[in-house]
PDB file of N, CA and C in Angstrom:
ATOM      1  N   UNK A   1       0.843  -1.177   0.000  1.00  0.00           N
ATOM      2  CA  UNK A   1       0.000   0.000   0.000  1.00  0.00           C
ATOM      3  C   UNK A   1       0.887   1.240   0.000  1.00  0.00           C
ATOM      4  N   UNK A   2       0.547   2.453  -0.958  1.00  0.00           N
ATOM      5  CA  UNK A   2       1.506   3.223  -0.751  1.00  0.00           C
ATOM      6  C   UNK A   2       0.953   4.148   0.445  1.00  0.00           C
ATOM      7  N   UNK A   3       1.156   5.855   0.125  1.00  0.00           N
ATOM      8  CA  UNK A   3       1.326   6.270   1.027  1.00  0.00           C
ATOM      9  C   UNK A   3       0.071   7.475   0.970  1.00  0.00           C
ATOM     10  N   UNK A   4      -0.476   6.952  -0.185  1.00  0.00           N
ATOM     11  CA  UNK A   4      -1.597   8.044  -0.274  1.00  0.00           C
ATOM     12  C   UNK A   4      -3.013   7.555   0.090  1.00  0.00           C
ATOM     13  N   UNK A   5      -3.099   6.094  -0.274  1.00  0.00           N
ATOM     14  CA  UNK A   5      -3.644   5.017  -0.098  1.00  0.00           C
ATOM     15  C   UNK A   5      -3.726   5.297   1.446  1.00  0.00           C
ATOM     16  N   UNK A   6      -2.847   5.203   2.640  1.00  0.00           N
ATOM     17  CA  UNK A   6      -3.095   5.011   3.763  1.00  0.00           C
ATOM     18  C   UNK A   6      -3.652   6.261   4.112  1.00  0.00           C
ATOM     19  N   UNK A   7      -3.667   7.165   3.807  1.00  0.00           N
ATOM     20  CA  UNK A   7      -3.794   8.595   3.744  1.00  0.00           C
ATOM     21  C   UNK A   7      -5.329   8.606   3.968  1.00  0.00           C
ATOM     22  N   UNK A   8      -5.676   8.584   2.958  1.00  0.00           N
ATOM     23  CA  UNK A   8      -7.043   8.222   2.406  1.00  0.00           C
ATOM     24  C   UNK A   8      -7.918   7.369   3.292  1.00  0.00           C
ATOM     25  N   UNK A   9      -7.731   6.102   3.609  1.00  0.00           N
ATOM     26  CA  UNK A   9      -7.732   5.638   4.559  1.00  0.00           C
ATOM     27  C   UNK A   9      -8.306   6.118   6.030  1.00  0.00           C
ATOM     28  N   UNK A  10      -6.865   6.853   6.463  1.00  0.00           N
ATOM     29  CA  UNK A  10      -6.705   7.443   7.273  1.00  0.00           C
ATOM     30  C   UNK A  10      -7.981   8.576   7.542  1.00  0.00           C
ATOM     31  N   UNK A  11      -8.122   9.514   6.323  1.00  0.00           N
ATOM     32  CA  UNK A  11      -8.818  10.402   6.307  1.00  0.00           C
ATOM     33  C   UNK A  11     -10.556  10.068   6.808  1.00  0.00           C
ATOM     34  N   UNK A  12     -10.710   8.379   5.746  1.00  0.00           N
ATOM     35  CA  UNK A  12     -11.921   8.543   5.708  1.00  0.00           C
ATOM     36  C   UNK A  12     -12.422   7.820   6.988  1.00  0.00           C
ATOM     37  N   UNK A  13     -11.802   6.998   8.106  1.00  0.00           N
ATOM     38  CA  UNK A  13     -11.777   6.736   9.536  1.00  0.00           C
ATOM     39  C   UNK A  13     -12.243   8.043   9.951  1.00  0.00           C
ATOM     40  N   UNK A  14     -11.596   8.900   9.943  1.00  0.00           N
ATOM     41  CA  UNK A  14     -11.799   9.772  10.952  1.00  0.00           C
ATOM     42  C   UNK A  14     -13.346  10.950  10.603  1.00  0.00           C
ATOM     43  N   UNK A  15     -13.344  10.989   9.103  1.00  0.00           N
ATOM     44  CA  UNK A  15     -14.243  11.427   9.125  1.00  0.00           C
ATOM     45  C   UNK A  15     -15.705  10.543   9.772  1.00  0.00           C
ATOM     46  N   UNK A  16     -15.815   9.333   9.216  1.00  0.00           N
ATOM     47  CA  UNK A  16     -16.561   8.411   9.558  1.00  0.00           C
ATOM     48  C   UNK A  16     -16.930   8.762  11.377  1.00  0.00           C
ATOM     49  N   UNK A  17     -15.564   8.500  12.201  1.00  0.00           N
ATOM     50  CA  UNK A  17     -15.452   8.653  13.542  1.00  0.00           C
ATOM     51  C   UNK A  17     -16.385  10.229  13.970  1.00  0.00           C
ATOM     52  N   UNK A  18     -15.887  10.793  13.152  1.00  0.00           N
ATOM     53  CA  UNK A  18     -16.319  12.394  13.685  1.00  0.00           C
ATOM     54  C   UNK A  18     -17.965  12.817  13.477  1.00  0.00           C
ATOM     55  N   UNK A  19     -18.353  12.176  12.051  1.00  0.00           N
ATOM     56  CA  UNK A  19     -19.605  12.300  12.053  1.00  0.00           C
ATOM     57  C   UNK A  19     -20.687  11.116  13.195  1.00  0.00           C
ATOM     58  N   UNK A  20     -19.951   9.884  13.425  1.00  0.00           N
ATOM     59  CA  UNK A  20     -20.243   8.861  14.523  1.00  0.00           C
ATOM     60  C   UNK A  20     -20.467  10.086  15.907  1.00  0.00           C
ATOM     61  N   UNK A  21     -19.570  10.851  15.977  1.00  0.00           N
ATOM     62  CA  UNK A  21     -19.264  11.550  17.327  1.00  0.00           C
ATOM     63  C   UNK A  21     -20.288  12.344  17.410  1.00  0.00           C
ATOM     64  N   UNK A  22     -20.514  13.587  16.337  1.00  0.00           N
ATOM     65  CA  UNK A  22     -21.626  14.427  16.427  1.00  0.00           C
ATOM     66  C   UNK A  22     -23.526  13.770  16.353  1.00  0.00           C
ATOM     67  N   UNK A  23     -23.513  12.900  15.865  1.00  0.00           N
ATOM     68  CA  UNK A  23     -24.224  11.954  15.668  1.00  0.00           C
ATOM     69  C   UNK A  23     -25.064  11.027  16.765  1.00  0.00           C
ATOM     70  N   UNK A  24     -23.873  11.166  17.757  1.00  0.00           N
ATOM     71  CA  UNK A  24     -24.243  10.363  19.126  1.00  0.00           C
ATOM     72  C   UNK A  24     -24.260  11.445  20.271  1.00  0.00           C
ATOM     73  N   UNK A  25     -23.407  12.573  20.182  1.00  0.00           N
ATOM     74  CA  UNK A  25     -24.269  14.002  20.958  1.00  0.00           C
ATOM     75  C   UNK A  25     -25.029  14.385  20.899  1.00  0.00           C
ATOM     76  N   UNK A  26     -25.895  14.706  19.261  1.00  0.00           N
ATOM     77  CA  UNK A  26     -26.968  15.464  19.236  1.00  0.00           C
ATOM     78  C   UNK A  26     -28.069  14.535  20.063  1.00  0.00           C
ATOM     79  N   UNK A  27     -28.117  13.290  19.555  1.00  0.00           N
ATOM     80  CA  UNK A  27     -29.021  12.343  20.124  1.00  0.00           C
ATOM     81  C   UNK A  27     -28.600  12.237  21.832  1.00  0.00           C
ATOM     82  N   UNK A  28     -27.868  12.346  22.496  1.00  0.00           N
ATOM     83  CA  UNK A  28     -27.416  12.634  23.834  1.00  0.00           C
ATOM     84  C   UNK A  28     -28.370  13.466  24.393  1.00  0.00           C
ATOM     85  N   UNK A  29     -28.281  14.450  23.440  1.00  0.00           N
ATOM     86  CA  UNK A  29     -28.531  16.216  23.637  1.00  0.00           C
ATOM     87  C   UNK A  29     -29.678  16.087  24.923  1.00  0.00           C
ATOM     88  N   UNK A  30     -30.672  15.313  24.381  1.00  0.00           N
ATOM     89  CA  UNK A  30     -32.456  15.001  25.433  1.00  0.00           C
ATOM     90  C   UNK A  30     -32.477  13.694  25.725  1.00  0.00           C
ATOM     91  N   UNK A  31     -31.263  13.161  25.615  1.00  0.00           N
ATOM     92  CA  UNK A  31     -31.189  11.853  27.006  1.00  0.00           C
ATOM     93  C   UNK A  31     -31.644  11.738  28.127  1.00  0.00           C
ATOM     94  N   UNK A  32     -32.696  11.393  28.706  1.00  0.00           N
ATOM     95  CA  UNK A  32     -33.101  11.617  29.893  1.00  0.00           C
ATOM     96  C   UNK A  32     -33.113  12.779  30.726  1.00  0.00           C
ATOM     97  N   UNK A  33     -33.329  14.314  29.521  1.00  0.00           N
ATOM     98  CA  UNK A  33     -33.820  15.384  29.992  1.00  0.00           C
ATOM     99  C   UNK A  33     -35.279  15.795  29.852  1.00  0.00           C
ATOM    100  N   UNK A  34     -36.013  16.323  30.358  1.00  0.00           N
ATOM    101  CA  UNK A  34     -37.625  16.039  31.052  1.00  0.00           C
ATOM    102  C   UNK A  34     -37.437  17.755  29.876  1.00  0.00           C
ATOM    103  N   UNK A  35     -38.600  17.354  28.741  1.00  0.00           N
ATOM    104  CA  UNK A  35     -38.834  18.785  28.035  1.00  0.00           C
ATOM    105  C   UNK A  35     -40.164  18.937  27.823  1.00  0.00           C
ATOM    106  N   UNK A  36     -40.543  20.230  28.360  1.00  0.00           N
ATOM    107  CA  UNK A  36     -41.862  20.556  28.459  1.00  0.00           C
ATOM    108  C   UNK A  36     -42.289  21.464  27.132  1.00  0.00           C
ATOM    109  N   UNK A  37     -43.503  21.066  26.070  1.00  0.00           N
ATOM    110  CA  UNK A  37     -43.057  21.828  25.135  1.00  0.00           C
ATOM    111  C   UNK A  37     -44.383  22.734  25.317  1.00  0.00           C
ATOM    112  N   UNK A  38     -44.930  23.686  24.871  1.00  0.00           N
ATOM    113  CA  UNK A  38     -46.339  24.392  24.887  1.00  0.00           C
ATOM    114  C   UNK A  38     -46.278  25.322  23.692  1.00  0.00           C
ATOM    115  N   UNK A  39     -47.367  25.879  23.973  1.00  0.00           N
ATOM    116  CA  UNK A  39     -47.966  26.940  22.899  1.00  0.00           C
ATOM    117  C   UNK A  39     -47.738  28.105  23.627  1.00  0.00           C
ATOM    118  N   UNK A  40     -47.708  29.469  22.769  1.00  0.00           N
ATOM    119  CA  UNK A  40     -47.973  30.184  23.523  1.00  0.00           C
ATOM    120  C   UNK A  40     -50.066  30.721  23.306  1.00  0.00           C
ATOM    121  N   UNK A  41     -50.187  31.185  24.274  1.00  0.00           N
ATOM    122  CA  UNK A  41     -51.857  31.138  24.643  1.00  0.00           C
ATOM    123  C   UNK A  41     -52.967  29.742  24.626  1.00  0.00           C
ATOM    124  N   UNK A  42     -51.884  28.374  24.899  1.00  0.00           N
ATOM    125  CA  UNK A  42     -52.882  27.420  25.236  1.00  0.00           C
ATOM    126  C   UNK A  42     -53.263  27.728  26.068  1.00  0.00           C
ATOM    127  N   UNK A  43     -54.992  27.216  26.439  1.00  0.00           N
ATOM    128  CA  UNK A  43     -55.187  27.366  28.359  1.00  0.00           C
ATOM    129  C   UNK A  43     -54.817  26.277  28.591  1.00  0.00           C
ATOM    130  N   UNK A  44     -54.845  24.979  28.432  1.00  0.00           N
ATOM    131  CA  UNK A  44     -54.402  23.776  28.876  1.00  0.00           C
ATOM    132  C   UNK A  44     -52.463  24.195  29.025  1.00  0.00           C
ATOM    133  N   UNK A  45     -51.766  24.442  28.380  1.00  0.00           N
ATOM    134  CA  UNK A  45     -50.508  25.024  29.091  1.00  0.00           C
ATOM    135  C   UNK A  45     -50.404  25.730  30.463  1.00  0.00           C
ATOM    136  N   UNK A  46     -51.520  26.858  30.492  1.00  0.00           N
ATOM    137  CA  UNK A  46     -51.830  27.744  31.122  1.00  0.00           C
ATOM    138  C   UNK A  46     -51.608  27.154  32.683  1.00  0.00           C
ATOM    139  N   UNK A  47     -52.459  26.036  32.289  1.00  0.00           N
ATOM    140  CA  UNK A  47     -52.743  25.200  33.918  1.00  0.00           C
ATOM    141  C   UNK A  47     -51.135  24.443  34.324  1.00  0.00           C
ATOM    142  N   UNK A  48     -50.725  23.728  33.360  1.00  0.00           N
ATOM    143  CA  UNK A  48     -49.069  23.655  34.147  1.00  0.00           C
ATOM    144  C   UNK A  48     -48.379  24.526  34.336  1.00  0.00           C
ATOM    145  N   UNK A  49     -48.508  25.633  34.221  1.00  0.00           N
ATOM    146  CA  UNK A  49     -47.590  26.671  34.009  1.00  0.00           C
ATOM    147  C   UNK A  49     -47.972  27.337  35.236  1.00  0.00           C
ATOM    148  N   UNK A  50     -49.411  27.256  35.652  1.00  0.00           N
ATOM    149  CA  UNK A  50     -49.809  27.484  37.317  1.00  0.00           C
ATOM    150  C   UNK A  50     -49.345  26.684  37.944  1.00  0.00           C
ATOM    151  N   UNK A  51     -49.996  25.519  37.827  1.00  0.00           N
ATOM    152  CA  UNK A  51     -49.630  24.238  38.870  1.00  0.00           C
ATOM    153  C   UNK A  51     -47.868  24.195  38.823  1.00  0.00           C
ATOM    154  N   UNK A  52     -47.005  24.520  37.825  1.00  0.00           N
ATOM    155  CA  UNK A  52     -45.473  24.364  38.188  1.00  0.00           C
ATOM    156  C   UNK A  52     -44.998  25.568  39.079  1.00  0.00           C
ATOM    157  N   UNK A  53     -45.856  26.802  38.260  1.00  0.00           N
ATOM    158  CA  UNK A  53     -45.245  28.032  39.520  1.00  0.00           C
ATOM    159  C   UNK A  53     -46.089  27.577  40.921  1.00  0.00           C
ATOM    160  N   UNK A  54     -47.017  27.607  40.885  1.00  0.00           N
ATOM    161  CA  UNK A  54     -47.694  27.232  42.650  1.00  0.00           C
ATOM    162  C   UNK A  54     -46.623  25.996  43.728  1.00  0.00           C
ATOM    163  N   UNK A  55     -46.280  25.015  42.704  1.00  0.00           N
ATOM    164  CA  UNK A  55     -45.760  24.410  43.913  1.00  0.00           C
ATOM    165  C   UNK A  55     -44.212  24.230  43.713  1.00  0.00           C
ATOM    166  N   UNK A  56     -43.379  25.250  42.747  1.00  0.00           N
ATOM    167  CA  UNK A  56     -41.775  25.358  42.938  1.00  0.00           C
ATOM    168  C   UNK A  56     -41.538  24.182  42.461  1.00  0.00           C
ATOM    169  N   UNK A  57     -42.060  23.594  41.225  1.00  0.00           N
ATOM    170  CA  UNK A  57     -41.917  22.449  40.785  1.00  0.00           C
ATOM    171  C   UNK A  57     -40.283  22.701  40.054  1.00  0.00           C
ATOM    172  N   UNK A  58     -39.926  24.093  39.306  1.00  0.00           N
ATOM    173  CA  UNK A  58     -38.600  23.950  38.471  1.00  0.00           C
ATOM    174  C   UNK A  58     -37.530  24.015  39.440  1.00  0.00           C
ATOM    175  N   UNK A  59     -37.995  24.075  40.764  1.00  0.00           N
ATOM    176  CA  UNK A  59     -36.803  24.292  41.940  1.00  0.00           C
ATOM    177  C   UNK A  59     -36.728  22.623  42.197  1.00  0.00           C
ATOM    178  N   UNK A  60     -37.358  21.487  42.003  1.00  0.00           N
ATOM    179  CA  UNK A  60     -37.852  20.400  42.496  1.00  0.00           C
ATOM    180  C   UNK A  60     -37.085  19.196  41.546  1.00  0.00           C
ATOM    181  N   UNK A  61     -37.572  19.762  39.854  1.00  0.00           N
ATOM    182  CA  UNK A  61     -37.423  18.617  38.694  1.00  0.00           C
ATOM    183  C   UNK A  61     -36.708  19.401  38.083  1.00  0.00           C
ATOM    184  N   UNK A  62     -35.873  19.545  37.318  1.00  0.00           N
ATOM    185  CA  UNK A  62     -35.666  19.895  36.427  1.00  0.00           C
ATOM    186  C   UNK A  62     -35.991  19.813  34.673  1.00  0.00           C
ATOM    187  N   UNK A  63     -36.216  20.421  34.592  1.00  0.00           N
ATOM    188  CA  UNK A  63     -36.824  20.812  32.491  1.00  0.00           C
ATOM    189  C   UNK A  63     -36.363  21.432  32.032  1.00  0.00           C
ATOM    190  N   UNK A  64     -36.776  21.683  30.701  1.00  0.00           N
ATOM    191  CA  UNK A  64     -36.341  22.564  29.877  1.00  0.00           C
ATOM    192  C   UNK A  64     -37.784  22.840  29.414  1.00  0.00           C
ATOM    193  N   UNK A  65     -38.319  24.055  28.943  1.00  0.00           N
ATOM    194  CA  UNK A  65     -39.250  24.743  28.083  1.00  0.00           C
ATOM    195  C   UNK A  65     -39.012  24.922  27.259  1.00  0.00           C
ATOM    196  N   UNK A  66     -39.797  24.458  25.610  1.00  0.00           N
ATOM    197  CA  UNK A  66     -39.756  24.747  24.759  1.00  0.00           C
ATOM    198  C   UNK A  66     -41.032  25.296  23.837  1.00  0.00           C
ATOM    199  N   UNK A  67     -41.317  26.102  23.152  1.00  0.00           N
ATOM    200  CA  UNK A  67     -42.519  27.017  22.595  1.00  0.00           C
ATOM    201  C   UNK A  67     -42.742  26.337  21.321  1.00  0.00           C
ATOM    202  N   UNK A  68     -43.699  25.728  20.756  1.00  0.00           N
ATOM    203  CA  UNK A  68     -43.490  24.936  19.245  1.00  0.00           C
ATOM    204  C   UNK A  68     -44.656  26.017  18.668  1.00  0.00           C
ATOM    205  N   UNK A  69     -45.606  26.710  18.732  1.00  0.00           N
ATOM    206  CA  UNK A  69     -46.417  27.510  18.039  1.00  0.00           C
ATOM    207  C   UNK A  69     -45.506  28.307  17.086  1.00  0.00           C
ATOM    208  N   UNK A  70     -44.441  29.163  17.661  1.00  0.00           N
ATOM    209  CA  UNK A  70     -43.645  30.003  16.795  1.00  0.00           C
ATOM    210  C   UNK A  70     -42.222  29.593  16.557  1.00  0.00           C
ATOM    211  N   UNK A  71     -42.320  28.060  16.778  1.00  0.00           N
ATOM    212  CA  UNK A  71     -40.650  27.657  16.690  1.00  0.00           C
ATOM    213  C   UNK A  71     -40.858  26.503  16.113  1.00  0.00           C
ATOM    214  N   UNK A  72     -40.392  26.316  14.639  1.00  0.00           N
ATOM    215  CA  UNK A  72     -40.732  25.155  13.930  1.00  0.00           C
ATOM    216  C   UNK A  72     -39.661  24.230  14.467  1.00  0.00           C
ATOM    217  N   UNK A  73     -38.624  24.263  14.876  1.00  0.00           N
ATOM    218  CA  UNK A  73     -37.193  23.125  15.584  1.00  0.00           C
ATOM    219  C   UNK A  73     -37.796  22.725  16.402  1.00  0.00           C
ATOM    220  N   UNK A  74     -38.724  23.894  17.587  1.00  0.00           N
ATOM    221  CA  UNK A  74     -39.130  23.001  18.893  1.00  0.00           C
ATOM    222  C   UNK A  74     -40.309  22.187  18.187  1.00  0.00           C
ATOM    223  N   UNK A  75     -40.989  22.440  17.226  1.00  0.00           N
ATOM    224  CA  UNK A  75     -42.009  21.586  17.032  1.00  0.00           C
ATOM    225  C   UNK A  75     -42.054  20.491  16.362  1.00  0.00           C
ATOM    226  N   UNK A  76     -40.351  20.338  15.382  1.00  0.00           N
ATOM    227  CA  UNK A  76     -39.842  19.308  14.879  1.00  0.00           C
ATOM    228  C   UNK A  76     -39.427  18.425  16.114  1.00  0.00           C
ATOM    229  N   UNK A  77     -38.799  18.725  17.082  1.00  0.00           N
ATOM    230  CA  UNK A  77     -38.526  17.901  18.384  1.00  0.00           C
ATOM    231  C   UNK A  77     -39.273  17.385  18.947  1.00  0.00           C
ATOM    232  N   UNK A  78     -40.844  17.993  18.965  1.00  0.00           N
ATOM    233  CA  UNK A  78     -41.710  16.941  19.664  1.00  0.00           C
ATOM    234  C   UNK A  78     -42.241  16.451  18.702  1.00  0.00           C
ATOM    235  N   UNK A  79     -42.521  16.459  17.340  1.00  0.00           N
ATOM    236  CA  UNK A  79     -43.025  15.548  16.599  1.00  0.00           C
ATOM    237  C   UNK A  79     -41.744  14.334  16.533  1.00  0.00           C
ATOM    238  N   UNK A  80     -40.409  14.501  16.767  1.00  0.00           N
ATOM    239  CA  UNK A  80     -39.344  13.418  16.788  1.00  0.00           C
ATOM    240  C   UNK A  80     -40.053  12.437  18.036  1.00  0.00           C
ATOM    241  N   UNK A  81     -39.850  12.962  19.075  1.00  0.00           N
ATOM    242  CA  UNK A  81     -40.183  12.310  20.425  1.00  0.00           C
ATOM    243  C   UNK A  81     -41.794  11.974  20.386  1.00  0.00           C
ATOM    244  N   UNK A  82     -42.547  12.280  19.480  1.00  0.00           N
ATOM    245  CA  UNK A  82     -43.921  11.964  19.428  1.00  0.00           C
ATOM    246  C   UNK A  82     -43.959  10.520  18.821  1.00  0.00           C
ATOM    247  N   UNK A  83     -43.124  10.285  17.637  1.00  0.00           N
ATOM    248  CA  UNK A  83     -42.969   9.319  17.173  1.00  0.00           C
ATOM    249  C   UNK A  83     -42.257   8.128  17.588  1.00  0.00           C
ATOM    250  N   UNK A  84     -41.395   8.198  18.700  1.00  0.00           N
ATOM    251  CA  UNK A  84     -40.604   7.560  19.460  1.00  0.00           C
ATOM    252  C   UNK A  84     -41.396   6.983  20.610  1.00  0.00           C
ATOM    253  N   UNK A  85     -42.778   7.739  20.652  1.00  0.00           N
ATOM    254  CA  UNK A  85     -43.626   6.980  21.719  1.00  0.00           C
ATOM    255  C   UNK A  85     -45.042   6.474  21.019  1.00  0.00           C
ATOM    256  N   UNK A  86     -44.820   6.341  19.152  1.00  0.00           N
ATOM    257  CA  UNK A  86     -45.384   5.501  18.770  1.00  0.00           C
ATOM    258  C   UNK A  86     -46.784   6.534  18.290  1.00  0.00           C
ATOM    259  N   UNK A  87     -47.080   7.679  19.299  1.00  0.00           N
ATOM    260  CA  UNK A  87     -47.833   8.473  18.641  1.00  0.00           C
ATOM    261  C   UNK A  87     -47.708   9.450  17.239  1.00  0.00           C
ATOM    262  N   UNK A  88     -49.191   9.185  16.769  1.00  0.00           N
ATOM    263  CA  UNK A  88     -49.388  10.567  15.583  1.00  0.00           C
ATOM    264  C   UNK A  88     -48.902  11.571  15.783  1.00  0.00           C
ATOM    265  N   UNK A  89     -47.899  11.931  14.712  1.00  0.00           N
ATOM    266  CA  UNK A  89     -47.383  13.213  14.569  1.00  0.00           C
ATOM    267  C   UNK A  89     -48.733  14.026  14.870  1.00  0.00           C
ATOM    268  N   UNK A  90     -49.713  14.183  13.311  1.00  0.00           N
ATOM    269  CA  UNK A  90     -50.436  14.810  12.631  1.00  0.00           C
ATOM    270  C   UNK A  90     -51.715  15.396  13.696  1.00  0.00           C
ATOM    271  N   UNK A  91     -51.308  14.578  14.534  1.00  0.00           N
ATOM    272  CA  UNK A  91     -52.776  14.856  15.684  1.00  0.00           C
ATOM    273  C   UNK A  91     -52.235  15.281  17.177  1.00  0.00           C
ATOM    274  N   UNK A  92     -50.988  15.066  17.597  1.00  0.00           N
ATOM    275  CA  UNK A  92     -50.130  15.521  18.973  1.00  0.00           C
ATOM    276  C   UNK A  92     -50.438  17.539  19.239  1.00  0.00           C
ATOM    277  N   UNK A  93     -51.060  17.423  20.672  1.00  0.00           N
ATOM    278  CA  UNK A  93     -50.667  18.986  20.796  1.00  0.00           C
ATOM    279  C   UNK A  93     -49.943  19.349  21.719  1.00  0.00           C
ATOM    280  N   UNK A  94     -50.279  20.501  22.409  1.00  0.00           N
ATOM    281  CA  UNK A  94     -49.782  20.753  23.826  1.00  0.00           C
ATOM    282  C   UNK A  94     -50.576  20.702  24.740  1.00  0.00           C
ATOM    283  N   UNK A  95     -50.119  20.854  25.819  1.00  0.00           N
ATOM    284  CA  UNK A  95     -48.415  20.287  26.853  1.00  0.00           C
ATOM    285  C   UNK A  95     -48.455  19.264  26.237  1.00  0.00           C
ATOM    286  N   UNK A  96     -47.089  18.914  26.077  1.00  0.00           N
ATOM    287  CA  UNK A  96     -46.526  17.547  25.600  1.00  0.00           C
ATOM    288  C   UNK A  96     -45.454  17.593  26.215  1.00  0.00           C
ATOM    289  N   UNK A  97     -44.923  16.367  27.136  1.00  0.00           N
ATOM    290  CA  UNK A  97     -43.357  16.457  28.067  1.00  0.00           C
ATOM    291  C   UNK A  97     -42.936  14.965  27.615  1.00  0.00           C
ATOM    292  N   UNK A  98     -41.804  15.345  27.312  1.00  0.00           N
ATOM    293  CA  UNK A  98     -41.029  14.032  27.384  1.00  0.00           C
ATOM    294  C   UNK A  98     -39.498  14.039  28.305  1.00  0.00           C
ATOM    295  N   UNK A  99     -40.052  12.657  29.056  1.00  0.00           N
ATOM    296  CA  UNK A  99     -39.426  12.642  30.167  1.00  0.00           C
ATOM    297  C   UNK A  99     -37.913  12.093  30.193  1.00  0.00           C
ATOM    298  N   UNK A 100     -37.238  11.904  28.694  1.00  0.00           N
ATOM    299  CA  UNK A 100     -36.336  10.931  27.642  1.00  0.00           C
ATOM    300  C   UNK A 100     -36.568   9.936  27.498  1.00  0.00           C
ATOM    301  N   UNK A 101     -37.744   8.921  27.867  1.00  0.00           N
ATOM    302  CA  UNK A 101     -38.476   7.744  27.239  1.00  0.00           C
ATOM    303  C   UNK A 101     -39.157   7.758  27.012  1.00  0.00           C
ATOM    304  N   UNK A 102     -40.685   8.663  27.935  1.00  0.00           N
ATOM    305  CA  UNK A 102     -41.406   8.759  27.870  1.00  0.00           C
ATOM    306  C   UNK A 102     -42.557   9.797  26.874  1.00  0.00           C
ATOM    307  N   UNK A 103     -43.336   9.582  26.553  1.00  0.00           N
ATOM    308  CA  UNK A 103     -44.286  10.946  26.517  1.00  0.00           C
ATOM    309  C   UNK A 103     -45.630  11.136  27.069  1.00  0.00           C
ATOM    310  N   UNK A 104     -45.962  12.358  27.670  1.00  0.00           N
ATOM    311  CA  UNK A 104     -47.212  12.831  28.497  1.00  0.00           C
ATOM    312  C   UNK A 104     -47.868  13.813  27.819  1.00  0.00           C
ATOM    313  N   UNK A 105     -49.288  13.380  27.715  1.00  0.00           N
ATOM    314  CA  UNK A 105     -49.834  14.756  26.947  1.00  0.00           C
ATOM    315  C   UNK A 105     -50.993  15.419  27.366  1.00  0.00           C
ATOM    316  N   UNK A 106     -51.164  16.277  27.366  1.00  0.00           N
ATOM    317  CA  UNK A 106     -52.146  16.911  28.378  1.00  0.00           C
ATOM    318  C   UNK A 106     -51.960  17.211  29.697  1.00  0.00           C
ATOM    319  N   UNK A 107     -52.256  18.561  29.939  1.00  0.00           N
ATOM    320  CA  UNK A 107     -52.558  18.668  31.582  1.00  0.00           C
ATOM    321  C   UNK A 107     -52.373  18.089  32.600  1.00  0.00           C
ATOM    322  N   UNK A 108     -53.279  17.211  32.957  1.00  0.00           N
ATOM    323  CA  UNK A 108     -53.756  16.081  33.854  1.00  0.00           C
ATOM    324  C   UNK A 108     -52.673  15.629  33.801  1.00  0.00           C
ATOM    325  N   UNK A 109     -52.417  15.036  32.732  1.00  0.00           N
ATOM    326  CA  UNK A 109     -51.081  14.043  32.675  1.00  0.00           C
ATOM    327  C   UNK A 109     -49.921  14.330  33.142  1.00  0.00           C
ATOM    328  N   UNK A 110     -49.671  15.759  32.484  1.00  0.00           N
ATOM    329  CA  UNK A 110     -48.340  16.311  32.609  1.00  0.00           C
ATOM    330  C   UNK A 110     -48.117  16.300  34.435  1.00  0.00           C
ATOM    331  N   UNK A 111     -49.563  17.250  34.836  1.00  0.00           N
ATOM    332  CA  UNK A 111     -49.772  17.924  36.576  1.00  0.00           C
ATOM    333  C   UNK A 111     -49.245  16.295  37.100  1.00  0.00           C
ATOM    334  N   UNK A 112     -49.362  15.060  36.724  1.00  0.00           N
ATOM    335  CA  UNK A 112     -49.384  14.063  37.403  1.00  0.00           C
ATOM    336  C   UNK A 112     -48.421  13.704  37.586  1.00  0.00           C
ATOM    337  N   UNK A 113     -47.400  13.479  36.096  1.00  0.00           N
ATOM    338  CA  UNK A 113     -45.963  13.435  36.095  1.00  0.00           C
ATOM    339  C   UNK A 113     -45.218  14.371  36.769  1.00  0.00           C
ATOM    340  N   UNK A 114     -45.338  15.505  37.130  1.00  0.00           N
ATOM    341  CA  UNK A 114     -44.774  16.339  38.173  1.00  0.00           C
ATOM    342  C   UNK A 114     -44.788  16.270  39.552  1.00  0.00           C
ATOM    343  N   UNK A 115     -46.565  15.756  40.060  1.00  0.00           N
ATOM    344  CA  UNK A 115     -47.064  15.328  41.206  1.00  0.00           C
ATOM    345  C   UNK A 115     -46.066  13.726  41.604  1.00  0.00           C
ATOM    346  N   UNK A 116     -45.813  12.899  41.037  1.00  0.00           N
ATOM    347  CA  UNK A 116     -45.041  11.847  41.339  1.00  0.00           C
ATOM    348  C   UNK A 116     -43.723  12.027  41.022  1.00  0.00           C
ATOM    349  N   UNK A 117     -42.897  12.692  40.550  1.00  0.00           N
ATOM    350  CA  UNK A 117     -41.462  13.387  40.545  1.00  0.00           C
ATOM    351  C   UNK A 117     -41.575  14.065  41.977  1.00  0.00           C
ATOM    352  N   UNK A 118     -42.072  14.821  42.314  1.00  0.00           N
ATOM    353  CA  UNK A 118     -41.957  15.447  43.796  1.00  0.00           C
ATOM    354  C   UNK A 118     -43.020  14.961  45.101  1.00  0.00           C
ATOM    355  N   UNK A 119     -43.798  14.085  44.793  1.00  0.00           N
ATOM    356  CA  UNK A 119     -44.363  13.678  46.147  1.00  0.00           C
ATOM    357  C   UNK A 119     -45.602  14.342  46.242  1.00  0.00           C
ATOM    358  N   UNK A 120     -46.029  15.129  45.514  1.00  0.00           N
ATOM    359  CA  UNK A 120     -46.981  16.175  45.888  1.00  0.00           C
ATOM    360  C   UNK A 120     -48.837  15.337  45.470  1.00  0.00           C
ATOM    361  N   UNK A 121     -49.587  15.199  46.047  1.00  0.00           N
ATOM    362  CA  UNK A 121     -51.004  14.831  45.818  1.00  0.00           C
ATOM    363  C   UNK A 121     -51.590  16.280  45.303  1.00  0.00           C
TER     364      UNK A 121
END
């Protein structure tokens, strides 16, 4: 083998490796991080967004908030994670939380998944 040959080689390992690398971060990225996504002016948001400020729930669990009405990425992210829990894109709204396995939708649901993260009835 000469020396351009290994080169080459060489080159295309690492690219391979590097796109492997970014590839397995982005997907890292919401590894078992709890993301709460909403609208802005749902009332059904409205109510977690009470029920989390009333009982110091972001001091408690940690999340992330994300807005999908005016943010087509956040709304590509929960249609990703919508599909990962087997649900319709075409029909998913808000609150929608995914907990990094899970997904919760609605209110009730969401208030519940928060209520059993912190103990709270």
């Amino acid at each position: 083998m000469n020396k351009q040959n290994i080169f080459y080689i060489i080159l295309a390992v690492v690219i391979i490796v590097g796109f492997s690398l970014i590839f397995v971060l982005k997907k890292s990225k919401t590894n078992g991080q709890i993301v709460l996504f909403y609208g802005d002016g749902c009332p059904h948001c409205e109510n977690v967004d009470a029920f989390v400020a009333e009982n110091g729930i972001e001091t408690k669990v940690p999340f992330v908030k994300k807005e999908v009405f005016n943010n087509q990425t956040n709304a590509a992210e929960m249609a990703d994670f919508a599909k990962q829990c087997g649900l319709a894109t075409d029909s998913i709204g808000v609150p929608f939380l995914w907990d990094g396995r899970n997904c919760f939708t609605g209110d009730i649901d969401i208030i519940n998944f928060f209520k059993g993260k912190t103990g709270l009835r």
